[in-house]
Each structure stands twice: as C-alpha cells, then as structure tokens.
Protein backbone atom coordinates (compact mmCIF):
# COMPACT_ATOMS: atom_id res chain seq x y z
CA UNK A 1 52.02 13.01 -20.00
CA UNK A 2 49.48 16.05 -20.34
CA UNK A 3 49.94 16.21 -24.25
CA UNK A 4 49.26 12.04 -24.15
CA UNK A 5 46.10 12.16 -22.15
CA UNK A 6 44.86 15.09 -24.08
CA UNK A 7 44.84 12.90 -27.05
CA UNK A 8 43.51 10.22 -25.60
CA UNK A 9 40.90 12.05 -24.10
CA UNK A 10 40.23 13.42 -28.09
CA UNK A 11 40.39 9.79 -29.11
CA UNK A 12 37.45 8.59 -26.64
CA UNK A 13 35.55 11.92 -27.69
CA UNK A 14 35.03 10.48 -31.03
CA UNK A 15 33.98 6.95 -29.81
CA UNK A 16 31.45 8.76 -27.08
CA UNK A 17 30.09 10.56 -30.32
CA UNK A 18 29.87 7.80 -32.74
CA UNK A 19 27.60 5.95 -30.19
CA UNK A 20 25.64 8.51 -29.39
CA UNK A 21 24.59 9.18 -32.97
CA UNK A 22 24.25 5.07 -33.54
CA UNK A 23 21.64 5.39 -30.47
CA UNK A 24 20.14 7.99 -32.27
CA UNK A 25 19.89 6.55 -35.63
CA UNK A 26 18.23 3.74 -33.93
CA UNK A 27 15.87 5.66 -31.56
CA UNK A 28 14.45 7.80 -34.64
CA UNK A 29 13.94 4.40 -36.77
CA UNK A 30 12.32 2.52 -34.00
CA UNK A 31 9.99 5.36 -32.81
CA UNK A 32 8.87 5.89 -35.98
CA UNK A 33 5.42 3.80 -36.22
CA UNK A 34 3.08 6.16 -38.36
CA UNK A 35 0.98 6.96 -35.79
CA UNK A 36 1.53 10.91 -35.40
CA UNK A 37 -2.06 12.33 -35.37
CA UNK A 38 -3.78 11.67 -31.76
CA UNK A 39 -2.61 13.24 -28.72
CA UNK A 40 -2.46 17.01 -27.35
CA UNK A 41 0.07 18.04 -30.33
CA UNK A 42 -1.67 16.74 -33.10
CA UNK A 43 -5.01 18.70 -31.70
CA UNK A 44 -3.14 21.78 -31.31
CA UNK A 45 -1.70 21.83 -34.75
CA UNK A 46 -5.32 21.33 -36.16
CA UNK A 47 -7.19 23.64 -34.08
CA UNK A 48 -4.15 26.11 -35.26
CA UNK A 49 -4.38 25.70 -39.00
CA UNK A 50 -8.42 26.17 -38.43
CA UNK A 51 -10.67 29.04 -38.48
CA UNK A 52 -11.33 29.03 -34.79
CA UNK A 53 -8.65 28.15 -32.79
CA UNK A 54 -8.15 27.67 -29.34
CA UNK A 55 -5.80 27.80 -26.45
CA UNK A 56 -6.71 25.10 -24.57
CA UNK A 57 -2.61 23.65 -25.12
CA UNK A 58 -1.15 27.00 -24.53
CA UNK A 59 -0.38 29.72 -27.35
CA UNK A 60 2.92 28.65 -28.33
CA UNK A 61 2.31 25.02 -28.65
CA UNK A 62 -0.60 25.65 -31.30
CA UNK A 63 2.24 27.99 -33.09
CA UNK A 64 4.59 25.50 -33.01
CA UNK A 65 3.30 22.58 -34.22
CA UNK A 66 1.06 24.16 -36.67
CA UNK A 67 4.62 25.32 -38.59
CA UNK A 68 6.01 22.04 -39.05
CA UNK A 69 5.68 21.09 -42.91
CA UNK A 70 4.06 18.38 -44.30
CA UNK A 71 5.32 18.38 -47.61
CA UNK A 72 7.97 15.32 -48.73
CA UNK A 73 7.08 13.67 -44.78
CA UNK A 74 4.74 13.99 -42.79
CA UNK A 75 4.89 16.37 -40.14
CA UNK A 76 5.12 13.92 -37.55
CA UNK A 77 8.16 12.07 -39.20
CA UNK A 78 9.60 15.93 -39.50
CA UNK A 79 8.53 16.68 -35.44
CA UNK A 80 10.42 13.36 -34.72
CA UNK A 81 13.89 14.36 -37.02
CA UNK A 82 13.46 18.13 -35.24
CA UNK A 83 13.64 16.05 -32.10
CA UNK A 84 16.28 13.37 -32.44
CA UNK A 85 18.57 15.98 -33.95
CA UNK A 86 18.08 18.53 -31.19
CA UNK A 87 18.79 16.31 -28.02
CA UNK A 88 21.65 14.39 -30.32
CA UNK A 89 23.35 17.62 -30.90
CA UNK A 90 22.74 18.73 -27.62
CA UNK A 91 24.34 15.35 -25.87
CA UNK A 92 26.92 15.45 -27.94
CA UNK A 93 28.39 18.76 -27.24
CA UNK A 94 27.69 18.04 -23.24
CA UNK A 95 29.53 14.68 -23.76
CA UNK A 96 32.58 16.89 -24.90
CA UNK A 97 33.02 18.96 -21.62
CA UNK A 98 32.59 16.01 -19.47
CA UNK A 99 35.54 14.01 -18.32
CA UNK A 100 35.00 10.61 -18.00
CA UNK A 101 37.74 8.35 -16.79
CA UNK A 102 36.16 4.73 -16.79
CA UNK A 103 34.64 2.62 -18.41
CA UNK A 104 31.47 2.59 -15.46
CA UNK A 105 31.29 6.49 -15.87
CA UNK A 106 31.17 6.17 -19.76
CA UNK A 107 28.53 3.52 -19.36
CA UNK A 108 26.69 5.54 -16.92
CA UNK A 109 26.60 8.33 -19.54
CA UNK A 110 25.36 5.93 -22.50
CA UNK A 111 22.48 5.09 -20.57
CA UNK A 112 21.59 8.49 -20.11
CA UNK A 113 22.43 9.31 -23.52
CA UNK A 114 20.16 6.30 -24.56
CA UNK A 115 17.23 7.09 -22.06
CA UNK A 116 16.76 10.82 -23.23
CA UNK A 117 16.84 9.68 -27.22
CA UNK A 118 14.39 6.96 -26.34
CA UNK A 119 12.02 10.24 -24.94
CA UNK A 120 12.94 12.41 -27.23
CA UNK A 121 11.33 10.21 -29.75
CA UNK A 122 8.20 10.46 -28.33
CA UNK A 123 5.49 12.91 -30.04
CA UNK A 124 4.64 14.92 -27.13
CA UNK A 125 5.35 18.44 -25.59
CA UNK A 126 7.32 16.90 -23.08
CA UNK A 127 9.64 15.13 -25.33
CA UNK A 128 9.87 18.33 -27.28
CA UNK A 129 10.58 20.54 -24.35
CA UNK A 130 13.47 17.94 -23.37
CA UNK A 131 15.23 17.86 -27.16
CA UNK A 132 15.04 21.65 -27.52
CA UNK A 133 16.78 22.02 -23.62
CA UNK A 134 19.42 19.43 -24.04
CA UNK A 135 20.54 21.14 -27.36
CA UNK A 136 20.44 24.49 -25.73
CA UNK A 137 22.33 22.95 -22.40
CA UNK A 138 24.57 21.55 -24.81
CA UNK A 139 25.47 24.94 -26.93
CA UNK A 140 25.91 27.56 -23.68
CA UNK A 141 28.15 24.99 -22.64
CA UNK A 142 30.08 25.19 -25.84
CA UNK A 143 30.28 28.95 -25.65
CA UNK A 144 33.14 28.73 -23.09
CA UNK A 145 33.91 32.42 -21.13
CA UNK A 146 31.98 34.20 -23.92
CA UNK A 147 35.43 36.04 -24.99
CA UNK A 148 35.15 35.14 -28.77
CA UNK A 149 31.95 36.62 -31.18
CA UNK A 150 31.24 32.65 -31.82
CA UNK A 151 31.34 31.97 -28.49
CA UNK A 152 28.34 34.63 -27.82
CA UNK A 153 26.59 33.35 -30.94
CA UNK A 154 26.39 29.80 -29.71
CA UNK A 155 25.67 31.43 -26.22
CA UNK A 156 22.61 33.19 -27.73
CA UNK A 157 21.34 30.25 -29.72
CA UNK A 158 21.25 28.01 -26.66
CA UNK A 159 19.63 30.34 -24.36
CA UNK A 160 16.85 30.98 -27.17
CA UNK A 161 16.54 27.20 -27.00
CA UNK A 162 16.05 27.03 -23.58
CA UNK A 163 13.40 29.86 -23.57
CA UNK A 164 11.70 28.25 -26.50
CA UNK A 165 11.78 24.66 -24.08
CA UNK A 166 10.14 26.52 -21.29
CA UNK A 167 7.68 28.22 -23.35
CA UNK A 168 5.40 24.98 -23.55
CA UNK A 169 5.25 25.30 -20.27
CA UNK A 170 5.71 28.41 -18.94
CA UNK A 171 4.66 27.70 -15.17
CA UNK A 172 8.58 25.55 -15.13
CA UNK A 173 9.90 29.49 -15.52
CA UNK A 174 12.34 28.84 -13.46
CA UNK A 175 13.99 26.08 -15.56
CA UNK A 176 15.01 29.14 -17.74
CA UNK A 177 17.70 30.56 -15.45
CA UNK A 178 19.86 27.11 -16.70
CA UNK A 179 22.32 29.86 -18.83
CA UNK A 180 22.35 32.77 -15.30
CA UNK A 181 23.47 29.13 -13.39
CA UNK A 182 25.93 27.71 -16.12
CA UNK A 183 27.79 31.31 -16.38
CA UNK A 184 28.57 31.28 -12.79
CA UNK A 185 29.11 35.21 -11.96
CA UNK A 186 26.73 36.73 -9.34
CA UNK A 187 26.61 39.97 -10.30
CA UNK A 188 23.99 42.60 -10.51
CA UNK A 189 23.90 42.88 -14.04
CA UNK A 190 23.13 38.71 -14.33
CA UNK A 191 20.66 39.21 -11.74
CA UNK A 192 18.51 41.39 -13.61
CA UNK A 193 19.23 38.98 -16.60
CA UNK A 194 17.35 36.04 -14.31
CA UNK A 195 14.86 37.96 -14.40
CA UNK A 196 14.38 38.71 -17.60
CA UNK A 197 14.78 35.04 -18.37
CA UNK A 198 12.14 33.51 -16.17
CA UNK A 199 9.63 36.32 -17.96
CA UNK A 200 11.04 35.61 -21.47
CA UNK A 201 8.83 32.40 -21.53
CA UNK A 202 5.40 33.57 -20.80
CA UNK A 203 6.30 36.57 -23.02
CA UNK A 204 7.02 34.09 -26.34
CA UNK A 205 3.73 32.06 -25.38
CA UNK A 206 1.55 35.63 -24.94
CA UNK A 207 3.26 36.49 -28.79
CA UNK A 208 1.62 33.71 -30.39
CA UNK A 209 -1.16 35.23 -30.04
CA UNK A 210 -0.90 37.82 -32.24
CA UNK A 211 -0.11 35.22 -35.19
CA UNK A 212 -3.72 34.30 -34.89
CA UNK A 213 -7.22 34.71 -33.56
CA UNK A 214 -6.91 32.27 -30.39
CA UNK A 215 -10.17 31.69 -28.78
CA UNK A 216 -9.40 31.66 -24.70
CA UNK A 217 -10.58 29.08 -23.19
CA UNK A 218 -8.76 28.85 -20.02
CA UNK A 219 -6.82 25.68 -19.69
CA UNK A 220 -6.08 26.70 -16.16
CA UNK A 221 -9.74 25.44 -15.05
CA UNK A 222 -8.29 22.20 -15.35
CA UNK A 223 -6.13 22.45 -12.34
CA UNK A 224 -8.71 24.60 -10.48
CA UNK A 225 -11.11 21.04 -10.55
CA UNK A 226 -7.91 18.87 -9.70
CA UNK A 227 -7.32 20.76 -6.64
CA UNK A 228 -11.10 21.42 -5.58
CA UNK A 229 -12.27 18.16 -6.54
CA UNK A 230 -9.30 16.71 -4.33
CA UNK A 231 -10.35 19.06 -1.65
CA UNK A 232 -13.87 18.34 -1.78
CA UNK A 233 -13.15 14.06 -1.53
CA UNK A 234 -10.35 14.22 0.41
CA UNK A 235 -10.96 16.64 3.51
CA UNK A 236 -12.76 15.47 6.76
CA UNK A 237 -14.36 19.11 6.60
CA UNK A 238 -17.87 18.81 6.67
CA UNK A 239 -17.80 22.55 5.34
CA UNK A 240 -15.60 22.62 2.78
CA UNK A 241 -16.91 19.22 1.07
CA UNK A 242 -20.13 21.38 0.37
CA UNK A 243 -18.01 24.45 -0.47
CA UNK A 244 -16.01 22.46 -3.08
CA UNK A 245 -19.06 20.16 -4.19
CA UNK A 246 -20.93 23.77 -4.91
CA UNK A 247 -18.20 25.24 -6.86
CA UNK A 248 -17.82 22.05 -9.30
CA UNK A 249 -21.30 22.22 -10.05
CA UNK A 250 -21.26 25.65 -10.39
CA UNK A 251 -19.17 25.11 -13.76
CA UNK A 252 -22.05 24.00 -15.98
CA UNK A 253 -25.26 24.52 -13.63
CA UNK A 254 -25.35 20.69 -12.58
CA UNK A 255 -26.95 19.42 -9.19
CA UNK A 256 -24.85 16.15 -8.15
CA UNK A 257 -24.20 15.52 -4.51
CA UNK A 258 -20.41 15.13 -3.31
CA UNK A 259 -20.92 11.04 -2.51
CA UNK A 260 -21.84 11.28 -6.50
CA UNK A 261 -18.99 13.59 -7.49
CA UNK A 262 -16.69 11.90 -5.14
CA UNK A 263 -17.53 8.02 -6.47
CA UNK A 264 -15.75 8.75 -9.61
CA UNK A 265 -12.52 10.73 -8.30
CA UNK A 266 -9.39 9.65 -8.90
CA UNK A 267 -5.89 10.83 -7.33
CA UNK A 268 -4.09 10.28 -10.68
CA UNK A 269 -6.19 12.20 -13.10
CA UNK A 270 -8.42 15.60 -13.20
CA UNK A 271 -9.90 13.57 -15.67
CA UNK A 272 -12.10 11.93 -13.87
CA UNK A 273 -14.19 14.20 -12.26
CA UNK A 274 -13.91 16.86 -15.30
CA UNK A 275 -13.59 16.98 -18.83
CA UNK A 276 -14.01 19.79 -21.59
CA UNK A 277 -17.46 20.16 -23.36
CA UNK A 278 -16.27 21.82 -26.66
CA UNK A 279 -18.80 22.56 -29.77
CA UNK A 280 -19.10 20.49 -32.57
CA UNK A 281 -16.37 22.31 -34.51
CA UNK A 282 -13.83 22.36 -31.83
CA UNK A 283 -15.04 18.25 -30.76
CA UNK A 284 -13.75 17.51 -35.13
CA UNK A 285 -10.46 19.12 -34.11
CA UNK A 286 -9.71 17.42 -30.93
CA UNK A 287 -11.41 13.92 -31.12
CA UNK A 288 -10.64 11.90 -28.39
CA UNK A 289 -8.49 14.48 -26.52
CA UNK A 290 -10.15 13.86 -23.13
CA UNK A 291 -9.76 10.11 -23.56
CA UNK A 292 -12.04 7.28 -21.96
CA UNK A 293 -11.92 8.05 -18.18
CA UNK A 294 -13.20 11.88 -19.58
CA UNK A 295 -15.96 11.01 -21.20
CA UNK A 296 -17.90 9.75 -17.94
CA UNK A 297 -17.00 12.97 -16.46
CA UNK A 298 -19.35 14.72 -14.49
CA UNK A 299 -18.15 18.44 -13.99
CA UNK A 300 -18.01 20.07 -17.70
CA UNK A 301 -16.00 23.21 -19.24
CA UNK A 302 -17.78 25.06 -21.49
CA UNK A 303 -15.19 25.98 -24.33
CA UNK A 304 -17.78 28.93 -24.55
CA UNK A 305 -17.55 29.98 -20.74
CA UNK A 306 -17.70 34.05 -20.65
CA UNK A 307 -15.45 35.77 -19.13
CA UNK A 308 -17.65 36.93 -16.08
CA UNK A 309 -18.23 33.00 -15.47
CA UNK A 310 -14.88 32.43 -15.88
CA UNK A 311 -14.12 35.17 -13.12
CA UNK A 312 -16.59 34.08 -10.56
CA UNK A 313 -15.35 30.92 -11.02
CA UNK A 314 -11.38 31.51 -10.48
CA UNK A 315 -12.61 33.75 -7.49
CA UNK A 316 -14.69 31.25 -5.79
CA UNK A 317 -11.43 28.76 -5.62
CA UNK A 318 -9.15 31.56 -4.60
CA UNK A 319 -11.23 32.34 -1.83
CA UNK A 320 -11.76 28.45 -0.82
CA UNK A 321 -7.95 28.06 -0.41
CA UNK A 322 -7.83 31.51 1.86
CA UNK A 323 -10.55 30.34 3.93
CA UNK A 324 -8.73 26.52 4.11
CA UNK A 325 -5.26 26.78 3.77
CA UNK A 326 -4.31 23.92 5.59
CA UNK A 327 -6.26 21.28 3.57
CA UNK A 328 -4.53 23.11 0.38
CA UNK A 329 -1.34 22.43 1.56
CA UNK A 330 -2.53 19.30 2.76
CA UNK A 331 -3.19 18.37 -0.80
CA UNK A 332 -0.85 19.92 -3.12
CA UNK A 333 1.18 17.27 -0.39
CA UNK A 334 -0.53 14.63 -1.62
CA UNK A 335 0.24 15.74 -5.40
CA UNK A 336 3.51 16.21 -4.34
CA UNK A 337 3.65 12.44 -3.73
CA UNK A 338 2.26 11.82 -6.66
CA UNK A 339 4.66 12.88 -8.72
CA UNK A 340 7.65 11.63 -6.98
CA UNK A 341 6.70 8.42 -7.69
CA UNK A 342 5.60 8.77 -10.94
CA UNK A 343 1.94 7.41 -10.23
CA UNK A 344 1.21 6.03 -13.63
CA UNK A 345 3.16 2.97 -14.86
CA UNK A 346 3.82 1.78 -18.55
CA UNK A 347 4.71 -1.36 -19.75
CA UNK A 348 7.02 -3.38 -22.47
CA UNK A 349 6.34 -2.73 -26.04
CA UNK A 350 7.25 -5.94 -27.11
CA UNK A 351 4.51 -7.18 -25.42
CA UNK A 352 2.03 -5.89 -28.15
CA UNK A 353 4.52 -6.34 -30.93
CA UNK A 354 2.35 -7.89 -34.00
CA UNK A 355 5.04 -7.18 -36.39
CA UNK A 356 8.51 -7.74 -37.16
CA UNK A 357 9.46 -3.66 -36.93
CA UNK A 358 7.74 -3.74 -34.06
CA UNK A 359 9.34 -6.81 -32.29
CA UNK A 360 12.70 -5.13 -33.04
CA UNK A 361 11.80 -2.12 -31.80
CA UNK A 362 10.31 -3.32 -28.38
CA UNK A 363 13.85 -5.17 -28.39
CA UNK A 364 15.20 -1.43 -28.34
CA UNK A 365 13.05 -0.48 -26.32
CA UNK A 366 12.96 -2.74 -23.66
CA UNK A 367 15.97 -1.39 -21.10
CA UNK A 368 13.86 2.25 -21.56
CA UNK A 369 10.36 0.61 -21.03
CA UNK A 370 11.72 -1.31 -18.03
CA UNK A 371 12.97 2.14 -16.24
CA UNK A 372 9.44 3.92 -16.98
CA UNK A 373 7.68 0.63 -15.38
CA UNK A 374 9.79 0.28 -12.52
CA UNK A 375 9.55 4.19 -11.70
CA UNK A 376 13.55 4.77 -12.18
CA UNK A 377 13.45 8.17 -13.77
CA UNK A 378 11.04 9.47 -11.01
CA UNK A 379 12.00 12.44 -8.32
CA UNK A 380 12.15 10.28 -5.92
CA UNK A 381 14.52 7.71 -7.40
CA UNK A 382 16.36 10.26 -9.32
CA UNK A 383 17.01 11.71 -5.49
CA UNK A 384 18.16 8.28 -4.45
CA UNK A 385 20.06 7.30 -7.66
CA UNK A 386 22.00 10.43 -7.35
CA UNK A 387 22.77 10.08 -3.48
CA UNK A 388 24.29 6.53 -4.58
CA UNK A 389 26.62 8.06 -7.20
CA UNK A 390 27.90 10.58 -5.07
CA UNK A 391 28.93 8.47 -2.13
CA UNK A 392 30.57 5.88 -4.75
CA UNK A 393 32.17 8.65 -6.81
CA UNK A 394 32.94 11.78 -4.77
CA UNK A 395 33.29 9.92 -1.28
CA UNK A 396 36.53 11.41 -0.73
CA UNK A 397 34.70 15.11 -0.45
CA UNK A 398 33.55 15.82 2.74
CA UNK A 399 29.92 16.39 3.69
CA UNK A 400 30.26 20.26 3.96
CA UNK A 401 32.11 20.42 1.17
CA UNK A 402 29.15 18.29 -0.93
CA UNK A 403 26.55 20.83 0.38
CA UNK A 404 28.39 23.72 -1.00
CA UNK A 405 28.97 22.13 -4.22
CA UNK A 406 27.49 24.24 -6.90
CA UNK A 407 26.76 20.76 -9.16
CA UNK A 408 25.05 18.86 -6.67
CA UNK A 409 22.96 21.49 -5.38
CA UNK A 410 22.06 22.46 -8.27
CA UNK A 411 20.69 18.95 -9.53
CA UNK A 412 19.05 18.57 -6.20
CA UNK A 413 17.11 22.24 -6.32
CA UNK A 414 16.27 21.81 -9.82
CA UNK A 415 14.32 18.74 -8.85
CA UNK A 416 12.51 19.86 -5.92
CA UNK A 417 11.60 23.18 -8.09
CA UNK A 418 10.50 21.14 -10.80
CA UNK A 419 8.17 19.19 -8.58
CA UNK A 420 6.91 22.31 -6.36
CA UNK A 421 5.81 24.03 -9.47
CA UNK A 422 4.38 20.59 -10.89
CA UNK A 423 2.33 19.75 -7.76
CA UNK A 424 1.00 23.06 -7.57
CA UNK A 425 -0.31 23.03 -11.41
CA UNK A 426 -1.32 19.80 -10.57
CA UNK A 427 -3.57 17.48 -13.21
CA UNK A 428 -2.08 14.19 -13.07
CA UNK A 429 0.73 12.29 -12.52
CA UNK A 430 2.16 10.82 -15.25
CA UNK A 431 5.27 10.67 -15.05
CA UNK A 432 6.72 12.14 -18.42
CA UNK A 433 5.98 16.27 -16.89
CA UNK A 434 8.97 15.40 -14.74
CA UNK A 435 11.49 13.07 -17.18
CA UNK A 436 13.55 16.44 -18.14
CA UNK A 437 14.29 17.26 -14.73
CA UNK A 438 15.55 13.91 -13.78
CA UNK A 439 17.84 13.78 -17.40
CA UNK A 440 19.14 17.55 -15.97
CA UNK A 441 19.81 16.36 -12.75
CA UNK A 442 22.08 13.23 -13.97
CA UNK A 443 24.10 16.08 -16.12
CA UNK A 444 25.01 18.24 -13.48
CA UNK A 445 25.99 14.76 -11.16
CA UNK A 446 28.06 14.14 -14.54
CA UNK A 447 29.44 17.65 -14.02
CA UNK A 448 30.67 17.46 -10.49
CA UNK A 449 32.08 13.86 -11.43
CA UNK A 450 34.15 16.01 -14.30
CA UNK A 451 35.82 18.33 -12.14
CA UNK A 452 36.75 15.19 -9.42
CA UNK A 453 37.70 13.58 -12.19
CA UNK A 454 39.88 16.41 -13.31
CA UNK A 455 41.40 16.71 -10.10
CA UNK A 456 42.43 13.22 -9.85
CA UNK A 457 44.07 12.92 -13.65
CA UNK A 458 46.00 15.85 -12.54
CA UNK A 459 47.14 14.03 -9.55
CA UNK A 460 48.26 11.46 -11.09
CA UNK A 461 50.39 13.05 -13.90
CA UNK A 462 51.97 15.27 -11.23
CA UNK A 463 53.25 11.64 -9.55
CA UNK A 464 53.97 10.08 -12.40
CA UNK A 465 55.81 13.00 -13.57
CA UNK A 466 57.64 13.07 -9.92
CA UNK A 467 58.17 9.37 -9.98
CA UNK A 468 60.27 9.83 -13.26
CA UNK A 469 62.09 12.61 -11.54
CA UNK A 470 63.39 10.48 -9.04
C-alpha cells in the first residue's frame, strides 16, 4: 500500500509540474507588452550605467538592473525570463515536498501557483524580490537534513537567493531568517547564524557601492515627510501642527502655512505633499519617476541636499517623535491600516484591451486582476483566508495545539512582521510591498496541511493494511 501511494504520489508530481510550467509559459507571454522602460527599475538601471548616479532606489537595485544585458532582447524581456524562471523553479521544487491529497488542496495550490507567476511577471522590485525568494524557499527546501555535499550546495544557493530578495529592501531584514526557520534546530550556533542573516542584506546593498560612484541622496527623506506630513494634518495638537508644518518647509526654505500644506495631503501617498527636485541631468534619467500627483508637490528634496542639511533635518524629526510619541504611534496605526487593506485598488486589463494580444491576455489575467481589485491578497484577508483554511482543514487539531504549531505561527508572524516594518517605512500603500508576504504565508498553511495530510494517509494504510489482516 506504501510502495502504491508512493507512486502515485510521483505520478501527480509530474502533473502538478507540467501545469505549473504551462502557467508559466503563459504568464511570461502575456506579460510581455514592450513596455519595460518607465518605472523605479528602469530609472535605476539608467542612472547606474550614467556618469552620476544616484541612490535614490537603494545601492543594490541600481547594481542589479544595470547588469541585465541588452544584447539579442531587451533587458526587460531578459528581467521578465530571470523572473518567470526563478519563481517557476522555485514553485516547483515547493510543490514537491507538499502533500496534497485532493483535488480542492491541488486547486488551492494552482491558484497560488498562478497568482505569484501572474506577479512575478511584473517589472518591478517587488515582483523581483518575490521570484528570487520563492526560488530560494524552493531550493533550502530541497536540501533535505544537509547530510549530502549537494544537499549543502542547494542549501547555499537558496539562502544567497533569499539574501539577494531582501537586499532590495533591506528594512524586511527579518524576512532573511526564512533558511534559520526552515532548518528547525535552536541552537546557539544557528542563533548567531540569524544574525548574521538579517545583517547579510544591508551588507550586499552597502557593497554596491563600491562598484560605482553613487551620489547619496537619501531616499529615507521620503518616509521622514510621510510620517511628519501625516503628523502635521492629522493631530489635534495645536503644537505639533506648527512643529511639523516648520520642519517640511524647512526642506527647501519655503513659507506655506499647514491649511496650505495640509489641502493637498493624502493618506495613500508621500507623494502628495513631497516630491524630489533633481537637476537637469538626474530629471533625463528619471523622467516621470514622481508621477502626476508629485509634480504639484509642495515640500521639495534637493538631490543636492548637504550633508549638514540632511542632518538637521533627520534630527529635527527624531526629536518631534520623542517629544510626541503618542501621535507617532497614533499614526504609524493609521499606516498600519493602510496596508492591511491594501489602500490602492487596480482594475481589469481587459478593460483597456485595444488589441487582440491584449484581449487574450486580460482573459489571463482576469482571475489575478479580480483578487488585486477586490483586496484578496491583502494582510488582512490573507489573515482571514488563512483562519478559514485551517478550521476546514486542520479542525481536528485542537486550539492549543494550532498555537504551538510551528507552520501556522510562522505564516501568521511573518505577516504581522512584514506589515510592522512596512508601516513604519511608511510611503504609501499600494498594495504590491506586501504581495510576497501573503504568497509566504499560503506556503507555510500548505506546509502544516502536508504534515496533516501525512498523518492521515498513514492512517489509512495502517487500516487498510489491518482490515486485510483480518
């Protein structure tokens, strides 16, 4: 009976696989629309390959995307195949080391499979981070109890991968301890290797900047005018709305009153109180970067802000959230929401389909669009989602027993870190900075459904086995 459902279980490995790569095959021919060269990535790359960069996307995403080729494709086409390939790979080897016993838990798991392809064929940092952390998921998983050479090679590979995810955005450092969590011994020793793993980002991002002359700009004064522009509008504090109102016009020597500042804030975006005021070598690299709502701004970065002003500047907003704690926490609460709704909403492509490609591919699309409009990869519904498959799937373990489930708490603490960190580098809400944690969080439900799942088989070969006994 073992030996049988071994094979079958080899048999349905191969099916799970097959569809997975027809999803991908159709997610990288879909996404594909020639349209590669606006957004953050595409700016990066050229202020990387210029003769002044910047840093205003973080060291390691200039590096990155300035070393994709362009020869044969273009680099975008090559970003997307990097991309595809990664997270296929990656969902692939997971699918192998997760038993799945029906056909709901297979669908379950082709929707996933389907919903991080359809991101991973976005061109963003996001959608990179996400292929480049499935794949490495996917190969620690692969490296078993580490007691063969190939199993510490694959181990190896799939940590770098992970490192290399978190290193476009190295404030998520503790996303990196995914290989300490996945080895499951608590020792001293692996301690010390957490450690070393949540610095191991930073570190790579810091490197890059020894490949070439990066001009700091200090992308972190976006977040300081999200959270004192949010301060300033929405405190009752008669004090601290002048405090705040002094310190945003204190970034480029302006004079506007907080009723003036305030008229054009917006919850969802930094953007529109603040944008970046580059020169007119930096503006060719990054046109339209700051988009529409930006370019009404009021409160300026100079891209050629000393360091002095940039240090009176960081220590003027330390010292407004000593002196008002509460309304910072008060805040980063309201952020907090933010994001676990997913504030922004999307749309169906087919909508704006004005060819036949394009029809097709909002076809595709359409199942993926209608989960990003209706807010179903959010925190918050990921929470819910996840609540619902445990009480249908592992209702028969108790409540205690859930809690100290290493799986499910997991998921769950991955999730709230994911947002904590988010809401406190707060600039927005949209709703891709927190797709990767919701994709992780469905893995490890897939994981604790594996071992129940594993339990049960067992179960019922040992009866079947006793039945024929008898």
């Amino acid at each position: 009976m073992a030996k049988w459902y071994h094979v079958t279980m080899q048999i349905k490995s191969r099916y799970t696989s097959l569809i997975i790569s027809c999803l991908s095959l159709s997610s990288t021919i879909f996404s594909w629309d020639g349209s590669y060269e606006g957004g953050d990535i595409a700016a990066a790359r050229r202020s990387f390959l210029s003769q002044n960069p910047i840093d205003l996307w973080g060291g390691f995403s200039g590096f990155f995307y300035g070393n994709i080729p362009s020869y044969v494709f273009p680099w975008g086409l090559w970003l997307l195949f990097i991309q595809i390939t990664c997270a296929t790979t990656g969902l692939i080897l997971i699918s192998k080391h997760v038993r799945l016993i029906n056909k709901a838990q297979h669908l379950l798991f082709f929707i996933l499979s389907y919903l991080i392809l359809c991101f991973c064929g976005y061109l963003t940092r996001d959608s990179t981070m996400a292929s480049f952390y499935i794949l490495g998921f996917g190969l620690i998983l692969s490296s078993s109890q580490l007691l063969k050479i190939s199993d510490k090679v694959l181990f190896f590979f799939g940590t770098s991968f992970i490192i290399l995810a978190v290193a476009f955005r190295p404030w998520l450092f503790f996303a990196a301890l995914l290989p300490t969590i996945l080895l499951g011994r608590y020792k001293i020793k692996n301690l010390v290797f957490a450690v070393i793993l949540m610095i191991l980002p930073l570190c790579t991002d810091k490197l890059t900047y020894f490949t070439t002359e990066y001009k700091e700009v200090h992308p972190e004064l976006q977040v300081i005018i999200s959270d004192v522009a949010s301060m300033t509008c929405l405190s009752n504090n008669i004090q601290l709305r002048k405090n705040g109102t002094d310190l945003l016009n204190n970034f480029s020597k302006t004079f506007f009153s907080n009723g003036q500042i305030c008229e054009d804030y917006r919850l969802s975006n930094w953007g529109s109180v603040g944008s970046w005021s580059l020169n007119s070598f930096e503006s060719n690299l990054v046109t339209n970067f700051n988009g529409g709502v930006s370019r009404y701004s009021k409160i300026l970065i100079s891209s050629d802000m000393t360091a002095e002003k940039y240090t009176e500047i960081r220590n003027s907003w330390l010292n407004l959230l000593a002196n008002y704690p509460k309304d910072y926490l008060q805040i980063k609460l309201i952020h907090a929401n933010q994001i676990m709704i997913s504030g922004d909403t999307f749309g169906l492509r087919i909508s704006n389909a004005g060819s036949t490609k394009k029809y097709l591919a909002g076809i595709f699309f359409v199942p993926f669009d209608i989960v990003i409009t209706l807010h179903l990869l959010s925190p918050a519904m990921t929470f819910l989602i996840g609540f619902i498959i445990i009480v249908l799937w592992l209702s028969r373990i108790s409540i205690y027993e859930l809690i100290r489930t290493q799986e499910v708490a997991f998921a769950y603490l991955f999730v709230f870190f994911w947002v904590l960190m988010t809401s406190i580098a707060y600039i927005g809400d949209n709703g891709r900075y927190t797709y990767l944690s919701s994709f992780i969080f469905f893995i490890f439900i897939f994981f604790r459904l594996s071992k129940t799942n594993a339990f049960s088989t067992k179960e019922q070969i040992e009866y079947k086995s006793r039945t024929r006994n008898e």
